[in-house]
PDB file of N, CA and C in Angstrom:
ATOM      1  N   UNK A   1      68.206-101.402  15.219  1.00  0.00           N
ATOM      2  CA  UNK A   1      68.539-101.133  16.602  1.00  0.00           C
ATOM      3  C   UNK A   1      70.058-101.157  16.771  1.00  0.00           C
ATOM      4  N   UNK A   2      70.431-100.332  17.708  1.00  0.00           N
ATOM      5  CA  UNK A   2      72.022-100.289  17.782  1.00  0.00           C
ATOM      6  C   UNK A   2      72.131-100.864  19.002  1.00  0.00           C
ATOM      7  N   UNK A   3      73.198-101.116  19.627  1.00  0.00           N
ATOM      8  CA  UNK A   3      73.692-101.877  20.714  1.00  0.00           C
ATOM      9  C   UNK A   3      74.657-101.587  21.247  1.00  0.00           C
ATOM     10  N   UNK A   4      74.933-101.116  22.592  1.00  0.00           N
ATOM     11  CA  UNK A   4      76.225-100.783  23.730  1.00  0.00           C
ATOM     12  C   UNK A   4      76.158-101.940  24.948  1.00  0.00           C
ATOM     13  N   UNK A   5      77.327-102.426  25.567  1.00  0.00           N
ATOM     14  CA  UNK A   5      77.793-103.305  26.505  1.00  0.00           C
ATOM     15  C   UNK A   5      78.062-102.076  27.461  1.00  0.00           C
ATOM     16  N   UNK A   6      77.889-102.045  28.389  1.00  0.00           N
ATOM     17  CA  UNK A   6      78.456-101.332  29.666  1.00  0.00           C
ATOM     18  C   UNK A   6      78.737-102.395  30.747  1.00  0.00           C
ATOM     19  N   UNK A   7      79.988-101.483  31.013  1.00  0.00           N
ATOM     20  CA  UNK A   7      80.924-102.312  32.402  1.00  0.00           C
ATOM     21  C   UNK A   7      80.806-101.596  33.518  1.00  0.00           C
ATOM     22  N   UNK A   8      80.513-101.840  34.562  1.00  0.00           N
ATOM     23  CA  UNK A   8      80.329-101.768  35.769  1.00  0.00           C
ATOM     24  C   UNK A   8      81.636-102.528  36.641  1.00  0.00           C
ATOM     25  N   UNK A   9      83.105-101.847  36.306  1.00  0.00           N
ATOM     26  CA  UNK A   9      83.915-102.540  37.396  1.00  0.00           C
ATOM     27  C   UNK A   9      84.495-102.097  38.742  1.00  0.00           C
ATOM     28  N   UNK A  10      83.357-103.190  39.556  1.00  0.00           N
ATOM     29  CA  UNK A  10      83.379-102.246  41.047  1.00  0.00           C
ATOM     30  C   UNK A  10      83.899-102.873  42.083  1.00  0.00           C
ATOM     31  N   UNK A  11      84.045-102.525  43.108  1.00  0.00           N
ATOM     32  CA  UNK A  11      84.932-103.392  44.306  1.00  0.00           C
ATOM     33  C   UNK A  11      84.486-104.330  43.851  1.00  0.00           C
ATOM     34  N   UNK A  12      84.093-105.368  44.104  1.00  0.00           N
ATOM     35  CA  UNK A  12      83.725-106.668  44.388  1.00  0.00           C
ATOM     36  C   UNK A  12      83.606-107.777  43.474  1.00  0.00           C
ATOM     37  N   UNK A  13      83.055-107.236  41.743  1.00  0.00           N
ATOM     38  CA  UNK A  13      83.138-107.865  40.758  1.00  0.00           C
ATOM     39  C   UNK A  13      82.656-106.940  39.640  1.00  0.00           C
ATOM     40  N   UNK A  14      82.430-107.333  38.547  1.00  0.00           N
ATOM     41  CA  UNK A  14      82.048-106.585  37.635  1.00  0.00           C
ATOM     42  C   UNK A  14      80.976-107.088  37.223  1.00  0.00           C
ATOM     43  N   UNK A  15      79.942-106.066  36.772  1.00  0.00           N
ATOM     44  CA  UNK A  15      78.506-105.925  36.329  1.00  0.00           C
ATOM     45  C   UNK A  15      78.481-105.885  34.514  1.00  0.00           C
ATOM     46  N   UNK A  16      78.099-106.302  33.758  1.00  0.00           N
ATOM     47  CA  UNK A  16      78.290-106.228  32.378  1.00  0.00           C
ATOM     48  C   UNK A  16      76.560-106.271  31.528  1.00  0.00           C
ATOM     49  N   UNK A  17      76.587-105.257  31.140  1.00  0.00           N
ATOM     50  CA  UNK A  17      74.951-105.452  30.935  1.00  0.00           C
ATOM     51  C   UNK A  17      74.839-104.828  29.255  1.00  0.00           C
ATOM     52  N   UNK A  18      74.006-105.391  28.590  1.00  0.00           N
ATOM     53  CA  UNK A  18      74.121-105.088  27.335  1.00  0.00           C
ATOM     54  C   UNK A  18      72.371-104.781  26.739  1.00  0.00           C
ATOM     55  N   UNK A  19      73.115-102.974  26.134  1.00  0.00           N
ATOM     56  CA  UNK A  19      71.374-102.373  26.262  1.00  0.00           C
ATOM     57  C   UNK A  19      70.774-102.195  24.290  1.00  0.00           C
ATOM     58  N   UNK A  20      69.773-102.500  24.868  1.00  0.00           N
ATOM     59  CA  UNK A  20      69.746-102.253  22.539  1.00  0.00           C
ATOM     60  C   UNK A  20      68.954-100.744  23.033  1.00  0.00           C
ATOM     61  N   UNK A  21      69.278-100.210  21.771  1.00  0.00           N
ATOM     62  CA  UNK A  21      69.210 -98.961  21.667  1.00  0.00           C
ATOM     63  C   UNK A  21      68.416 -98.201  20.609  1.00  0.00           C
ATOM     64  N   UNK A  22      67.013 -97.963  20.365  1.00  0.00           N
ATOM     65  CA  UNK A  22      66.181 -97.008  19.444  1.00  0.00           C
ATOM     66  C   UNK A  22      65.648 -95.967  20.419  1.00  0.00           C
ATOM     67  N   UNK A  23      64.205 -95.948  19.902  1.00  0.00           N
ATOM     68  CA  UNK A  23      63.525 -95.004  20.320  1.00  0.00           C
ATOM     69  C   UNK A  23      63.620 -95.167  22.279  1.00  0.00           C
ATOM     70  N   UNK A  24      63.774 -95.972  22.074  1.00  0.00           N
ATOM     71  CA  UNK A  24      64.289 -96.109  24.213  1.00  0.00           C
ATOM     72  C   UNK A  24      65.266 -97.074  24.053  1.00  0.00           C
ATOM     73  N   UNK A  25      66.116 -97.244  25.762  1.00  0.00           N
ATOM     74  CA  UNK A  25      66.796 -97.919  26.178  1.00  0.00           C
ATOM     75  C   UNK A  25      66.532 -98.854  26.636  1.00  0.00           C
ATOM     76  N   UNK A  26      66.831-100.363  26.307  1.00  0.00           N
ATOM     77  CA  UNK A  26      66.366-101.437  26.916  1.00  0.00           C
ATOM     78  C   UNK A  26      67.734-102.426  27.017  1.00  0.00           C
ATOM     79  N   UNK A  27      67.327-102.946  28.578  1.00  0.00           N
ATOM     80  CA  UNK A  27      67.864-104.272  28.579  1.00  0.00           C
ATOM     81  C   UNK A  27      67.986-105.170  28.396  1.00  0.00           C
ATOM     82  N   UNK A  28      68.763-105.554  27.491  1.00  0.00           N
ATOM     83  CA  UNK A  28      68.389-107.023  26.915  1.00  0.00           C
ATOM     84  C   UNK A  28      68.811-108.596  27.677  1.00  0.00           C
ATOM     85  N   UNK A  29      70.403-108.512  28.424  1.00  0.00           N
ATOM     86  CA  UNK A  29      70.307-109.276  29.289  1.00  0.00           C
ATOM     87  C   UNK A  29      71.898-108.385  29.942  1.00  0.00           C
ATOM     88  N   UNK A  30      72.423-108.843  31.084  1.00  0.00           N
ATOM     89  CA  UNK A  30      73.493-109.179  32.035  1.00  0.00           C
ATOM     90  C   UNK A  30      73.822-110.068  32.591  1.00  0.00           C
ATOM     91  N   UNK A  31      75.259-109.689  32.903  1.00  0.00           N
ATOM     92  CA  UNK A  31      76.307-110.841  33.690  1.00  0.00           C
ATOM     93  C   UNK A  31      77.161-110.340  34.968  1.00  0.00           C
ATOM     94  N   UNK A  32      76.758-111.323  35.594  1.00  0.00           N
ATOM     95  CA  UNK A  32      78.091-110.733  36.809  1.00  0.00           C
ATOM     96  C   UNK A  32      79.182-111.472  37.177  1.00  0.00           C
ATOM     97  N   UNK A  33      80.162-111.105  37.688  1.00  0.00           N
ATOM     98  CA  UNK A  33      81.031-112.417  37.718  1.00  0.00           C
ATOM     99  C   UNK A  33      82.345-111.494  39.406  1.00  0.00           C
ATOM    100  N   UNK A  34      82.365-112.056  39.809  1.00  0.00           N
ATOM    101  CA  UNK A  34      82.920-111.778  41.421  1.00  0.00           C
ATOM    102  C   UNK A  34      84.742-112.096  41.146  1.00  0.00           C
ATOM    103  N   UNK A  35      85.296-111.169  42.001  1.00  0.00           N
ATOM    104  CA  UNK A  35      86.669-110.875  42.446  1.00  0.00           C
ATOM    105  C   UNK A  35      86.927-110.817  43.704  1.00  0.00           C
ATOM    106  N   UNK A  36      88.348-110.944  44.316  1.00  0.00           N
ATOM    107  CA  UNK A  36      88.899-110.925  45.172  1.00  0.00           C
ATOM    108  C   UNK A  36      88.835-109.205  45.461  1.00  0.00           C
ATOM    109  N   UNK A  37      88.822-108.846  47.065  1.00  0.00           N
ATOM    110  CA  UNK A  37      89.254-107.412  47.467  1.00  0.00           C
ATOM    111  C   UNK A  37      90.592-108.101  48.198  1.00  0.00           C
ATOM    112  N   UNK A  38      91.497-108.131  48.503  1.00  0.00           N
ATOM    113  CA  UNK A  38      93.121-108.246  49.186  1.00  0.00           C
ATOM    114  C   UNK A  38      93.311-107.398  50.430  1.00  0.00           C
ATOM    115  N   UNK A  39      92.940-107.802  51.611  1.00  0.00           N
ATOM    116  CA  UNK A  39      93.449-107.063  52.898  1.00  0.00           C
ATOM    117  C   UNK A  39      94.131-107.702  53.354  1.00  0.00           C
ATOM    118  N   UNK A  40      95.312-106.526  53.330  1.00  0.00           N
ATOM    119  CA  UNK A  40      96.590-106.783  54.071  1.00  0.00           C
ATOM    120  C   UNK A  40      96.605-106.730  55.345  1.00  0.00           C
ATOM    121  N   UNK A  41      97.626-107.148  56.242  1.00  0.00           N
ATOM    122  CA  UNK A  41      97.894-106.750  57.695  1.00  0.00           C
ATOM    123  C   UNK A  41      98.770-105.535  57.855  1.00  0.00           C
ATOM    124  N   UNK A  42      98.675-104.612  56.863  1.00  0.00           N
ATOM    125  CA  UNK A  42      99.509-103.671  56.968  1.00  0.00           C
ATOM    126  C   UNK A  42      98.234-102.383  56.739  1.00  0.00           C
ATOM    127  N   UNK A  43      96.987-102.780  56.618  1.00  0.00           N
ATOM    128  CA  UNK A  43      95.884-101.520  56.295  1.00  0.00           C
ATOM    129  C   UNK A  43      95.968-101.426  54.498  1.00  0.00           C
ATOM    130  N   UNK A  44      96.356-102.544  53.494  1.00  0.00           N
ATOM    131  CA  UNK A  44      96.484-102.424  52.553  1.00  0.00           C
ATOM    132  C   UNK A  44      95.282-102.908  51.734  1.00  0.00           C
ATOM    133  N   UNK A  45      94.771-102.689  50.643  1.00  0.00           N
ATOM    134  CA  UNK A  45      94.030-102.785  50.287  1.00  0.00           C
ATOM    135  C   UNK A  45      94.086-102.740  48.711  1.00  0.00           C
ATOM    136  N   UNK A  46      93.934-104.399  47.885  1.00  0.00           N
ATOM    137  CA  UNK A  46      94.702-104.640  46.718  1.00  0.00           C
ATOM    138  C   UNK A  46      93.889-105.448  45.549  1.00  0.00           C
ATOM    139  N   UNK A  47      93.835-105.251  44.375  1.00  0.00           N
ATOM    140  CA  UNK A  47      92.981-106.421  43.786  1.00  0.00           C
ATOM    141  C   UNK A  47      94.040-106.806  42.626  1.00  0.00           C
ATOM    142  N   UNK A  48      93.554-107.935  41.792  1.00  0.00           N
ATOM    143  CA  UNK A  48      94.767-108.405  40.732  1.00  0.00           C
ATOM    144  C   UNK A  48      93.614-107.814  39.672  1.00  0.00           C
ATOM    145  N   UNK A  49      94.514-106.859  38.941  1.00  0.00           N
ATOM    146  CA  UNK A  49      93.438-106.285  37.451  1.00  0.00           C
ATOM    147  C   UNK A  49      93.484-107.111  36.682  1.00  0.00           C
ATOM    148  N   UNK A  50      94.427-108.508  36.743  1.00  0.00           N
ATOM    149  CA  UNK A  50      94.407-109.560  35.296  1.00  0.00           C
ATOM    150  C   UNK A  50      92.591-110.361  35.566  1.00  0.00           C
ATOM    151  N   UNK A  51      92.326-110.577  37.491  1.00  0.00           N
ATOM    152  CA  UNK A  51      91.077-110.425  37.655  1.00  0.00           C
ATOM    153  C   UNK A  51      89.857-110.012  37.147  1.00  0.00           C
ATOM    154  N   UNK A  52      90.121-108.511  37.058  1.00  0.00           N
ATOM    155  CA  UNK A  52      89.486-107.674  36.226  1.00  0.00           C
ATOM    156  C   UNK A  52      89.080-107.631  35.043  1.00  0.00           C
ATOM    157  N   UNK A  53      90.793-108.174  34.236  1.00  0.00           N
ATOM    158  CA  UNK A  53      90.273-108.255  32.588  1.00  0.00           C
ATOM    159  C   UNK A  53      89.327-110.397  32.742  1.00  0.00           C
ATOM    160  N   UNK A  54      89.773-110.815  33.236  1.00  0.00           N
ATOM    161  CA  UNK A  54      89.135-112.094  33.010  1.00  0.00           C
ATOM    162  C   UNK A  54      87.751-111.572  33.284  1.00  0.00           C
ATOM    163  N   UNK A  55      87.141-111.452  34.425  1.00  0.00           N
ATOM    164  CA  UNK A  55      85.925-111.107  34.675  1.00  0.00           C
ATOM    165  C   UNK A  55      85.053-110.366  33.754  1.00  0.00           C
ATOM    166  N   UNK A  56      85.848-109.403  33.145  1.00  0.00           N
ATOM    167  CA  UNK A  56      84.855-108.698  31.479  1.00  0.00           C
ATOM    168  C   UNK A  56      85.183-109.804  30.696  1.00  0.00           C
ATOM    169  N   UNK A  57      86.072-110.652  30.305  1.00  0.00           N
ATOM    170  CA  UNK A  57      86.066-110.827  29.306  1.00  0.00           C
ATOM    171  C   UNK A  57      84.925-112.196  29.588  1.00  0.00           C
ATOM    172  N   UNK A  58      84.800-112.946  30.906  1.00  0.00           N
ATOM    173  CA  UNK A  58      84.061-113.959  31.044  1.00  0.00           C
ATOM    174  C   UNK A  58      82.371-113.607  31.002  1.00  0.00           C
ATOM    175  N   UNK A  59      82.068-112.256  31.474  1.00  0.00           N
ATOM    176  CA  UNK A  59      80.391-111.642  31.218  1.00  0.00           C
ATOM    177  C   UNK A  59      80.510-111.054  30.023  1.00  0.00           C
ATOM    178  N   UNK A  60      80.902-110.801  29.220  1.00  0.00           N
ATOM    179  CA  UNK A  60      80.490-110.383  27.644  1.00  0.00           C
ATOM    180  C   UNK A  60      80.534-111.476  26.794  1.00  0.00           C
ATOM    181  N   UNK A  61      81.129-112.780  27.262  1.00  0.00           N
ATOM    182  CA  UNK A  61      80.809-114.083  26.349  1.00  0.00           C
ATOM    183  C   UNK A  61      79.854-114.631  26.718  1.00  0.00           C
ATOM    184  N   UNK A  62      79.266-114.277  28.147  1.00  0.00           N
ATOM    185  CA  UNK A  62      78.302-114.407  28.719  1.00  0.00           C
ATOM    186  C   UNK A  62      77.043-113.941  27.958  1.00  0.00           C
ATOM    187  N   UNK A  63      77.129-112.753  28.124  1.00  0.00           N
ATOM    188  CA  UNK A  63      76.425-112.088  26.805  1.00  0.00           C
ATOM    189  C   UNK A  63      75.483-112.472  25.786  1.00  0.00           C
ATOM    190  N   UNK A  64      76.862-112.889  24.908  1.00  0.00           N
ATOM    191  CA  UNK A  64      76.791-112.989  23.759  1.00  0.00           C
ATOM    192  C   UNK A  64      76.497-114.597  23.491  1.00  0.00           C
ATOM    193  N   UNK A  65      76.417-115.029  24.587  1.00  0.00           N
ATOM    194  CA  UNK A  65      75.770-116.817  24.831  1.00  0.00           C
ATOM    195  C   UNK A  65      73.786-116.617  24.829  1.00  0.00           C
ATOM    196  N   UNK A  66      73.756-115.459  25.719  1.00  0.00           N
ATOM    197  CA  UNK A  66      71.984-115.212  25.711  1.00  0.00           C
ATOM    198  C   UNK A  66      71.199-114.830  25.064  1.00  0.00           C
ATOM    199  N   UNK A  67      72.238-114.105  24.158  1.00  0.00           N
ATOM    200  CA  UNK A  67      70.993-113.750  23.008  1.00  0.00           C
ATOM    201  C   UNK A  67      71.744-113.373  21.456  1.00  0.00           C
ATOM    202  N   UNK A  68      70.483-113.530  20.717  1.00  0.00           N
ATOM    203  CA  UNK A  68      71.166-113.556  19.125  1.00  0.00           C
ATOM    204  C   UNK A  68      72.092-112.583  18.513  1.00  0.00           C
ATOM    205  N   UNK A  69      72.472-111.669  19.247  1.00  0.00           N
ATOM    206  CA  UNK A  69      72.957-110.226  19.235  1.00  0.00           C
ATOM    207  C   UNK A  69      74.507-110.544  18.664  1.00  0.00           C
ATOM    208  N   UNK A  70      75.159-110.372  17.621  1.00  0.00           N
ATOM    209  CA  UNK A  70      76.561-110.804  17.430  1.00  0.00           C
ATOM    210  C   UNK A  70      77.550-109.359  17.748  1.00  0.00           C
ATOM    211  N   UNK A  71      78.799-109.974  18.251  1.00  0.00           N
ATOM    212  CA  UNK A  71      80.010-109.100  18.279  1.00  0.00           C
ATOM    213  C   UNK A  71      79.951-107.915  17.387  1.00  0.00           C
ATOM    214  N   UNK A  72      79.711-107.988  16.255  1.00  0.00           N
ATOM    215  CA  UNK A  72      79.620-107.061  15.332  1.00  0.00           C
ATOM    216  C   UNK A  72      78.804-105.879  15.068  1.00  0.00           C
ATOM    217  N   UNK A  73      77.461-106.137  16.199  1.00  0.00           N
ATOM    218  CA  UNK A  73      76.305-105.299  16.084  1.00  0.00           C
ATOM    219  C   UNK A  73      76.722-104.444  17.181  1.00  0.00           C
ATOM    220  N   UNK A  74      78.000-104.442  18.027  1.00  0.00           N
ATOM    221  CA  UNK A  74      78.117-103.765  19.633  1.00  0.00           C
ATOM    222  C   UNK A  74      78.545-101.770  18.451  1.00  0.00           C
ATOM    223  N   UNK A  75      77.595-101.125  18.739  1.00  0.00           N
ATOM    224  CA  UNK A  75      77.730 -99.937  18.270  1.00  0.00           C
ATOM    225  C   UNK A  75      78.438 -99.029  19.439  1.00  0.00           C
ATOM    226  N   UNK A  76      78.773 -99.575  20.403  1.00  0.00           N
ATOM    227  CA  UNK A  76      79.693 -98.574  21.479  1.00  0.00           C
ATOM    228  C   UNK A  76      79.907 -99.498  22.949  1.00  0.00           C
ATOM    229  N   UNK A  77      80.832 -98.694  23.524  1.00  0.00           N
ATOM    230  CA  UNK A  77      81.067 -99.633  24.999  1.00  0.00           C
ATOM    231  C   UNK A  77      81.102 -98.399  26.346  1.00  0.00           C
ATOM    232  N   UNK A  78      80.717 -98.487  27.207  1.00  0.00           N
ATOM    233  CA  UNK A  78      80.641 -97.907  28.141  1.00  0.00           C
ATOM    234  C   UNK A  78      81.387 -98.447  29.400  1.00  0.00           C
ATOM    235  N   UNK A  79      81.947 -97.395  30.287  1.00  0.00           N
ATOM    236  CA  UNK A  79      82.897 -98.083  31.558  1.00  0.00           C
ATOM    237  C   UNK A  79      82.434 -97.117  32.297  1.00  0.00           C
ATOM    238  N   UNK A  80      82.478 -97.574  33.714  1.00  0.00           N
ATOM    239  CA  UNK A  80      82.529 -97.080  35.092  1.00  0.00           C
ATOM    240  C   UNK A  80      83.712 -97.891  35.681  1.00  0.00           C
ATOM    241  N   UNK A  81      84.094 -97.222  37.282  1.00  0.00           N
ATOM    242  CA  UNK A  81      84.634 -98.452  38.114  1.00  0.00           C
ATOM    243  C   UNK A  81      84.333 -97.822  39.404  1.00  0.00           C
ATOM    244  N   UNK A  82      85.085 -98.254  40.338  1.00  0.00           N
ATOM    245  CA  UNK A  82      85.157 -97.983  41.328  1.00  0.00           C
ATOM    246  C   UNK A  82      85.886 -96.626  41.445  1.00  0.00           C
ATOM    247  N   UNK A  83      86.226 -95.688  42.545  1.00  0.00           N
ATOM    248  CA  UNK A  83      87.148 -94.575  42.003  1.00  0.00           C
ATOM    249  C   UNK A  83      87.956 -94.505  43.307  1.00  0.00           C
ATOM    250  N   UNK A  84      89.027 -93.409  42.665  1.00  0.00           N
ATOM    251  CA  UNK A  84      90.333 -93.434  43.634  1.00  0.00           C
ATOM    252  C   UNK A  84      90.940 -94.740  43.929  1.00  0.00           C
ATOM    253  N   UNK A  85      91.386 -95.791  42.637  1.00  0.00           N
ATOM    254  CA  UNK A  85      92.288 -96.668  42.910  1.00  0.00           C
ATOM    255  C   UNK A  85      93.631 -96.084  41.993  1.00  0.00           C
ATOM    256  N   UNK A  86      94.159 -96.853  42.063  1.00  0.00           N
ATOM    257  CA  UNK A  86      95.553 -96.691  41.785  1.00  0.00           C
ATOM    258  C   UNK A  86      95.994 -98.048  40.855  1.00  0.00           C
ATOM    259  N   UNK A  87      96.592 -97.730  39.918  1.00  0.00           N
ATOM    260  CA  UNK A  87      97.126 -98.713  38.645  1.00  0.00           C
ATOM    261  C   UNK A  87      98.096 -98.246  38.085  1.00  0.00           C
ATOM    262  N   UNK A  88      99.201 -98.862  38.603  1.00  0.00           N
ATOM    263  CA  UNK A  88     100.913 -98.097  38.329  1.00  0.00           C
ATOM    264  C   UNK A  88     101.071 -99.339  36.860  1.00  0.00           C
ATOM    265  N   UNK A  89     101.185 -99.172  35.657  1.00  0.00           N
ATOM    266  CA  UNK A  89     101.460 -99.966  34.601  1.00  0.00           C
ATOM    267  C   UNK A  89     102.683 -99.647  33.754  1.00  0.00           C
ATOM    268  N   UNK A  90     103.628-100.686  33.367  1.00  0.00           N
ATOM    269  CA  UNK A  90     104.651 -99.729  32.302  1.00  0.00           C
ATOM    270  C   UNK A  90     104.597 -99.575  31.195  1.00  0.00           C
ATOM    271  N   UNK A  91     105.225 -99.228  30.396  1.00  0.00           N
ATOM    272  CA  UNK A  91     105.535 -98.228  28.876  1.00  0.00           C
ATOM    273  C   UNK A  91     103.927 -99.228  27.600  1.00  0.00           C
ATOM    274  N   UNK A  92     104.178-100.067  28.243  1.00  0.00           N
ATOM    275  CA  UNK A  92     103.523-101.282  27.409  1.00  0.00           C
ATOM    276  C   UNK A  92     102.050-101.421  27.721  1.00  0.00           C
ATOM    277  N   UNK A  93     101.981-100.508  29.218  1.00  0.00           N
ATOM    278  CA  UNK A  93     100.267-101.482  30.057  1.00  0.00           C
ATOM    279  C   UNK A  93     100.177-102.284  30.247  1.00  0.00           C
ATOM    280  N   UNK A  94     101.068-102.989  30.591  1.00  0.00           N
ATOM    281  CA  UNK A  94     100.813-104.082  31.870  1.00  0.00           C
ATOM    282  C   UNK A  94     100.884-103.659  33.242  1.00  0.00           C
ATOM    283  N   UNK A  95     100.453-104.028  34.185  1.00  0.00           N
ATOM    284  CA  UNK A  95     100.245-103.729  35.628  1.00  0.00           C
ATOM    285  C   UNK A  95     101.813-104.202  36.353  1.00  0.00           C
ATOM    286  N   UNK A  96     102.041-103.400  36.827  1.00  0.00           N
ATOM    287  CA  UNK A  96     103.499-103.807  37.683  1.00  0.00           C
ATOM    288  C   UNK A  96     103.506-104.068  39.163  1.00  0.00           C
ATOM    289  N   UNK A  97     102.226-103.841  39.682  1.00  0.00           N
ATOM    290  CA  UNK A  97     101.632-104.335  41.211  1.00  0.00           C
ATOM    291  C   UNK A  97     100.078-104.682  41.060  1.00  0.00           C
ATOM    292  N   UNK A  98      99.785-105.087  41.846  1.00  0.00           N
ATOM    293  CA  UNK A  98      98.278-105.203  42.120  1.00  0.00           C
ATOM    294  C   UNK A  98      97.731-104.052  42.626  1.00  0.00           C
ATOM    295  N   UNK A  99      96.591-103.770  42.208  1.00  0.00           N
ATOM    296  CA  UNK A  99      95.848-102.252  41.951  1.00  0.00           C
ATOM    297  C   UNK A  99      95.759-102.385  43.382  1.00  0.00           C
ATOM    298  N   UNK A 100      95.480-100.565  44.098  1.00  0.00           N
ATOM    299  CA  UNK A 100      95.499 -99.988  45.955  1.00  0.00           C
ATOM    300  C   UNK A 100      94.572 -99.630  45.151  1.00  0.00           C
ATOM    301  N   UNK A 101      93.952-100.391  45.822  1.00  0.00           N
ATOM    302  CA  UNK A 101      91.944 -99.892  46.422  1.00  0.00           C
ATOM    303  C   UNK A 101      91.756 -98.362  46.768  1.00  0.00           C
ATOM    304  N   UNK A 102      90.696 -97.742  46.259  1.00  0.00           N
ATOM    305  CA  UNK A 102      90.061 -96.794  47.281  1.00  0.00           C
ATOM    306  C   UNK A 102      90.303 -97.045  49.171  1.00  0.00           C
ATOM    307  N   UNK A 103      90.150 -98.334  49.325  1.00  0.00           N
ATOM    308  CA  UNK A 103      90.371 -98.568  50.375  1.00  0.00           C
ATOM    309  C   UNK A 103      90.920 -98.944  51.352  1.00  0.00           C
ATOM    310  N   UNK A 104      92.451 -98.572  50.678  1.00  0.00           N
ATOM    311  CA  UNK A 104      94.046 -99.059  51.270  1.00  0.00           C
ATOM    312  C   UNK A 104      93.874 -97.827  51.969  1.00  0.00           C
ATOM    313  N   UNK A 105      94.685 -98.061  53.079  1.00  0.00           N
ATOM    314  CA  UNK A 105      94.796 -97.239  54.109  1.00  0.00           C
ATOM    315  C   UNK A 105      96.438 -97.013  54.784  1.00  0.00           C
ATOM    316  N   UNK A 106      97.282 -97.836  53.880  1.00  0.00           N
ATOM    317  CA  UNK A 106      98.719 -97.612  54.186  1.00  0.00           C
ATOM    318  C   UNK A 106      99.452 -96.324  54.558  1.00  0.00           C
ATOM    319  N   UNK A 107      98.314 -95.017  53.966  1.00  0.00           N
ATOM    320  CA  UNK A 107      99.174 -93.762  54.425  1.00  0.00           C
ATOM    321  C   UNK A 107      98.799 -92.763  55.419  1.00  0.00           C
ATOM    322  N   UNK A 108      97.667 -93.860  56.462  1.00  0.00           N
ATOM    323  CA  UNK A 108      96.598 -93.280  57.546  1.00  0.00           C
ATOM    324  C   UNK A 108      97.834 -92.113  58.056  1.00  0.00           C
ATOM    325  N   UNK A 109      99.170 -92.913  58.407  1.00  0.00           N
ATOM    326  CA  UNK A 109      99.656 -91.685  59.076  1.00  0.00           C
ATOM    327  C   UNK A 109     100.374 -90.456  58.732  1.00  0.00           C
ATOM    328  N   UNK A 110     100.849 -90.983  56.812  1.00  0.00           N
ATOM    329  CA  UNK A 110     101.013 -89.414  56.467  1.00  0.00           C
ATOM    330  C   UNK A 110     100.152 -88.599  56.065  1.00  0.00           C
ATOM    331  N   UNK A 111      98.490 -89.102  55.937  1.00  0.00           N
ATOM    332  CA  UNK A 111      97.214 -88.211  55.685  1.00  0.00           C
ATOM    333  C   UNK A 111      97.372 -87.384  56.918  1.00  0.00           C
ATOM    334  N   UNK A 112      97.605 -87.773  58.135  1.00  0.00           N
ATOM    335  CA  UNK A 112      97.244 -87.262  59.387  1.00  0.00           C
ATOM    336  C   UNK A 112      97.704 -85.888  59.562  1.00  0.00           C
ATOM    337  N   UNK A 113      99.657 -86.140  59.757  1.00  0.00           N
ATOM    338  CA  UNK A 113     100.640 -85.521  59.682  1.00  0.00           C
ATOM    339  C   UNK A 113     100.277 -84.297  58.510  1.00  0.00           C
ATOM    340  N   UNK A 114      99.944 -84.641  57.151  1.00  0.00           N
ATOM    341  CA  UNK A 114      99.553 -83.676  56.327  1.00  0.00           C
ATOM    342  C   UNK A 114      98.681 -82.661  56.454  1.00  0.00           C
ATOM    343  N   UNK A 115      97.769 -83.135  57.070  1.00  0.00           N
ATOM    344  CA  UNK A 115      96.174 -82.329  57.512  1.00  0.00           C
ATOM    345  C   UNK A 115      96.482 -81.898  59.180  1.00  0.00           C
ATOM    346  N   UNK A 116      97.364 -81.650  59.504  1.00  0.00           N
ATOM    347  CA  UNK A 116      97.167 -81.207  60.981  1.00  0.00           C
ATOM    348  C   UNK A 116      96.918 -81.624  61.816  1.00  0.00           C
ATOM    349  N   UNK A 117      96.335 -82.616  61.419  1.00  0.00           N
ATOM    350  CA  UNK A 117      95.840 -83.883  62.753  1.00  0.00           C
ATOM    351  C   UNK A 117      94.224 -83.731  62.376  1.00  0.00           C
ATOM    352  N   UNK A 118      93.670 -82.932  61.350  1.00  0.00           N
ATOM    353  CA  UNK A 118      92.027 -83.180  60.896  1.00  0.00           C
ATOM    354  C   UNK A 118      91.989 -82.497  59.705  1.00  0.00           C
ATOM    355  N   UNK A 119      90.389 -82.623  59.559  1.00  0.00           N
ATOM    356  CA  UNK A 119      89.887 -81.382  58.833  1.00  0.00           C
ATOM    357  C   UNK A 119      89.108 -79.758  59.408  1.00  0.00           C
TER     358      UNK A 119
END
């Protein structure tokens, strides 16, 4: 049997579920583990991605605590996230702000101005 971890990192926390893999797909177990969303008083909308990496890295040891399955047998990894955030990082990949949400709203008024005043 082969084996993939998939990440699920979505507003709120990340989902980590680990499937064995033959003639069908099965679940063998998951982890979830919860994050901060950051609302500003400015319509901002922010999370810390070091958040992010703790939270995978705390449900895949999770994991690998439930069942006999070792590090070595993971035959692939799968990601989702949330979409339309923003992650400005430099030359290196590290994060140089805290990730704008899908659901920052800081540029309500140059969306406006841009679009005519609609759609």
């Amino acid at each position: 049997m082969k084996y993939v971890i998939a990440y699920d990192i979505g507003t709120t926390g990340v989902k980590t579920c680990l499937f064995g893999i033959d003639k069908t797909i099965t679940l063998i177990t998951s982890a979830h583990q919860g994050y901060g969303l950051y609302l500003l008083d400015n319509g901002g909308a922010e999370q810390d991605v070091d958040e992010w990496w703790q939270a995978m890295a705390k449900t895949t040891a999770e994991l690998f605590k439930k069942c006999a399955v070792l590090p070595v047998d993971i035959a692939g990894l799968s990601f989702c996230s949330q979409m339309q955030g923003l992650v400005l990082v430099d030359e290196k990949g590290k994060a140089l702000r805290p990730a704008m949400s899908y659901m920052d709203q800081r540029s309500k008024q140059e969306l406006k101005e841009g679009m005519g005043g609609g759609l």
